[in-house]
PDB file of N, CA and C in Angstrom:
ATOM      1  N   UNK A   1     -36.533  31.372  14.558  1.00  0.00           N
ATOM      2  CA  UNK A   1     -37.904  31.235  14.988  1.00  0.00           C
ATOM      3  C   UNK A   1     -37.910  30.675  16.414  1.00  0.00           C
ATOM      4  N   UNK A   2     -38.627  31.342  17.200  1.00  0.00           N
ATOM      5  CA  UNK A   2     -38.808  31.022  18.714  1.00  0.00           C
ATOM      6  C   UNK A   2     -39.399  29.151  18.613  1.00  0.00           C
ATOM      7  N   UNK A   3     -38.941  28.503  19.487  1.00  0.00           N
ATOM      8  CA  UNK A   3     -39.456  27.346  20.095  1.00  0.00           C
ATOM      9  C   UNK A   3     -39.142  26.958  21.178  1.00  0.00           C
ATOM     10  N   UNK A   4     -40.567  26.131  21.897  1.00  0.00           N
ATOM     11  CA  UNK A   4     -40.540  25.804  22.859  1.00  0.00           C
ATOM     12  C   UNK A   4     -39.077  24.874  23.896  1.00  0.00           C
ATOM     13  N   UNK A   5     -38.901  25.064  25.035  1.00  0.00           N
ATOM     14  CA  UNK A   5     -37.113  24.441  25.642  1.00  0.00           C
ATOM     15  C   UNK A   5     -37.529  22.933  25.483  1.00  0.00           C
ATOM     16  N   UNK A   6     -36.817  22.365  25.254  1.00  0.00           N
ATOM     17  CA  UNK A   6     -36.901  21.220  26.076  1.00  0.00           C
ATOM     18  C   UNK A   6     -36.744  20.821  28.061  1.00  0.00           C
ATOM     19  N   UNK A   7     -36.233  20.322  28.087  1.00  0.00           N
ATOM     20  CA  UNK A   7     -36.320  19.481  29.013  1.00  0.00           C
ATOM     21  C   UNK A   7     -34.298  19.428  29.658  1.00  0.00           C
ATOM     22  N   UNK A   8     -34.002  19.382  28.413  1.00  0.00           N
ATOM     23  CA  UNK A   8     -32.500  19.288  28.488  1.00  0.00           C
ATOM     24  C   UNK A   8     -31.808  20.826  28.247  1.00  0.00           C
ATOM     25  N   UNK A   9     -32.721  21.722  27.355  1.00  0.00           N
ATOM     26  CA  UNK A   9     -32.761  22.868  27.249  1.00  0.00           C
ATOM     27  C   UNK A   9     -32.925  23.986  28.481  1.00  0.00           C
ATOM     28  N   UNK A  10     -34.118  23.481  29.824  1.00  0.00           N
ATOM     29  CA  UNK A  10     -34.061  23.839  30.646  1.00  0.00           C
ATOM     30  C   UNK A  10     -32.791  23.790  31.832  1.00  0.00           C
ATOM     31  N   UNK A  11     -32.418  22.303  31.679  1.00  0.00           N
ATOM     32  CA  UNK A  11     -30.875  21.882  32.817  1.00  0.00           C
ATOM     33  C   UNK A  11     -29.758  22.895  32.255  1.00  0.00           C
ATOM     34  N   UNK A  12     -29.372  22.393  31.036  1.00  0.00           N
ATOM     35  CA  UNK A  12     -28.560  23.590  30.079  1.00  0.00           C
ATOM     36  C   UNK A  12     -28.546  24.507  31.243  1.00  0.00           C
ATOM     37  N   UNK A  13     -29.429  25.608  30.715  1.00  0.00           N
ATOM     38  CA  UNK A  13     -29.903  27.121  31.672  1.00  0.00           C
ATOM     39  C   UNK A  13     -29.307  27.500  32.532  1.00  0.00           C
ATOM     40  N   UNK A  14     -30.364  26.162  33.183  1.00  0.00           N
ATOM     41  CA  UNK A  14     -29.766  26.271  34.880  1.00  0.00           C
ATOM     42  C   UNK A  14     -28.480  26.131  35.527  1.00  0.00           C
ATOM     43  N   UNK A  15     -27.737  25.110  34.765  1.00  0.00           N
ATOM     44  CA  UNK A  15     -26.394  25.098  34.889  1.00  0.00           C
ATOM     45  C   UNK A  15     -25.872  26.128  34.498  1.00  0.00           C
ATOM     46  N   UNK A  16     -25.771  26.621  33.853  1.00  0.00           N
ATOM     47  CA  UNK A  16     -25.359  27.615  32.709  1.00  0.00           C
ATOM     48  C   UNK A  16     -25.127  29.203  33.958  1.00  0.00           C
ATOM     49  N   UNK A  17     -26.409  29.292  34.415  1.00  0.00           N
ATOM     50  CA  UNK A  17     -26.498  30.645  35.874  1.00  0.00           C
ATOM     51  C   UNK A  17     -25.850  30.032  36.639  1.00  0.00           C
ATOM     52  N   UNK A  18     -25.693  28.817  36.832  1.00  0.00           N
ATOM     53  CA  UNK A  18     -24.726  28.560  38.466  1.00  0.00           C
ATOM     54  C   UNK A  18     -23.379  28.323  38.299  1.00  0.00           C
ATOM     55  N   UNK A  19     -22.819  28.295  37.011  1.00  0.00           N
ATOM     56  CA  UNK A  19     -21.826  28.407  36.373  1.00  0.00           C
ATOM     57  C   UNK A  19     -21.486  29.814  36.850  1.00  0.00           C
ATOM     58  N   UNK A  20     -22.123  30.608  36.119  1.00  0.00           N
ATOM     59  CA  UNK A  20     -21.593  31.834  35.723  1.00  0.00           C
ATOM     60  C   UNK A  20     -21.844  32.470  37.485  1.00  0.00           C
ATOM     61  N   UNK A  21     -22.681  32.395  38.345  1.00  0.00           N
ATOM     62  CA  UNK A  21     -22.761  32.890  39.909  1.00  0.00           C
ATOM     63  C   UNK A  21     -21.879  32.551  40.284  1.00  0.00           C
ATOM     64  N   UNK A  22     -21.244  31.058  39.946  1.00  0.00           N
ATOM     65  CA  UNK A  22     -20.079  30.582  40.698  1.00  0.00           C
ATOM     66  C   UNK A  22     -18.914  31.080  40.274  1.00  0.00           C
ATOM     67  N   UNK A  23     -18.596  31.614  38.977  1.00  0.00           N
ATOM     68  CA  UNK A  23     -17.458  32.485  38.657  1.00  0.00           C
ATOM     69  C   UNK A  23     -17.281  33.983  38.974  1.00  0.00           C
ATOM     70  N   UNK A  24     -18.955  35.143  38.972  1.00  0.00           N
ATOM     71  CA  UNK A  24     -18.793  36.128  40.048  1.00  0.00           C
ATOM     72  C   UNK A  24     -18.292  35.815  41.329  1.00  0.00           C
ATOM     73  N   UNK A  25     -18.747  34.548  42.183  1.00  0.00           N
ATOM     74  CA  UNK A  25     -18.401  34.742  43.273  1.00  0.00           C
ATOM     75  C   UNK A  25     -16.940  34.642  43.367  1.00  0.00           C
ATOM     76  N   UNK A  26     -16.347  33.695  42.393  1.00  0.00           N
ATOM     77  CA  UNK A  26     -14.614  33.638  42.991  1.00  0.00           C
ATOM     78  C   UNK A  26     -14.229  34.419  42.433  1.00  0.00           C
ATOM     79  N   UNK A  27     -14.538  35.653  41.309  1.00  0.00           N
ATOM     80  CA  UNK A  27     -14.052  37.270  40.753  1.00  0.00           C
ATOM     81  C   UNK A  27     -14.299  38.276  42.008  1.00  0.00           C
ATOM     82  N   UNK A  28     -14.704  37.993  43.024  1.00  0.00           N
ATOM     83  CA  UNK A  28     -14.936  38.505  44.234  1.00  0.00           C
ATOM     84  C   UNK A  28     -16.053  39.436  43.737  1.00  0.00           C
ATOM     85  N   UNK A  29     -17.333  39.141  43.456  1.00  0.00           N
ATOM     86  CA  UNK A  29     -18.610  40.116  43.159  1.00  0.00           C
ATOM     87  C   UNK A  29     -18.910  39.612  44.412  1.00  0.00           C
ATOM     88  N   UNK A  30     -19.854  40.190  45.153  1.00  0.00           N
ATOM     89  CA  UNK A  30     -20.926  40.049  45.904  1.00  0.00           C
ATOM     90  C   UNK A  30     -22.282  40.131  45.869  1.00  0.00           C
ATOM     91  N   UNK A  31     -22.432  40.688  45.012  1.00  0.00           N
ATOM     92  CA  UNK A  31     -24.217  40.783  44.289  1.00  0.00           C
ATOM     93  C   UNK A  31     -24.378  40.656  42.559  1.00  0.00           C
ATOM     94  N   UNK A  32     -25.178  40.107  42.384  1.00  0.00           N
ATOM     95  CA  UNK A  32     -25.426  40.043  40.854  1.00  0.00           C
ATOM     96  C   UNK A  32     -26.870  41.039  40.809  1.00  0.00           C
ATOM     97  N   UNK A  33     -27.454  41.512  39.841  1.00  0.00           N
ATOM     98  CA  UNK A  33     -28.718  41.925  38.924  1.00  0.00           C
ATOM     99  C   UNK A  33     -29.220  41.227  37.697  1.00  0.00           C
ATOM    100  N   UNK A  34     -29.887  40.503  37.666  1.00  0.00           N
ATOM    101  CA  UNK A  34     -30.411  39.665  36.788  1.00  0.00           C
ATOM    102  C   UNK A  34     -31.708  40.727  36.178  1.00  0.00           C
TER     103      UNK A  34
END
């Protein structure tokens, strides 16, 4: 059942994409598509 993020749910996330941008970039990607 869907529920609303928290707060800690949101940081999660966000870390979570700059994680993963920061591992395209050193796999040598140059562009992502989200």
């Amino acid at each position: 059942m869907p529920r609303e993020m928290t707060i800690k749910d949101i940081e999660d996330t966000v870390e979570a994409f700059a994680e993963a941008a920061r591992r395209a970039k050193e796999a040598g990607f140059d562009a992502i598509q989200l």
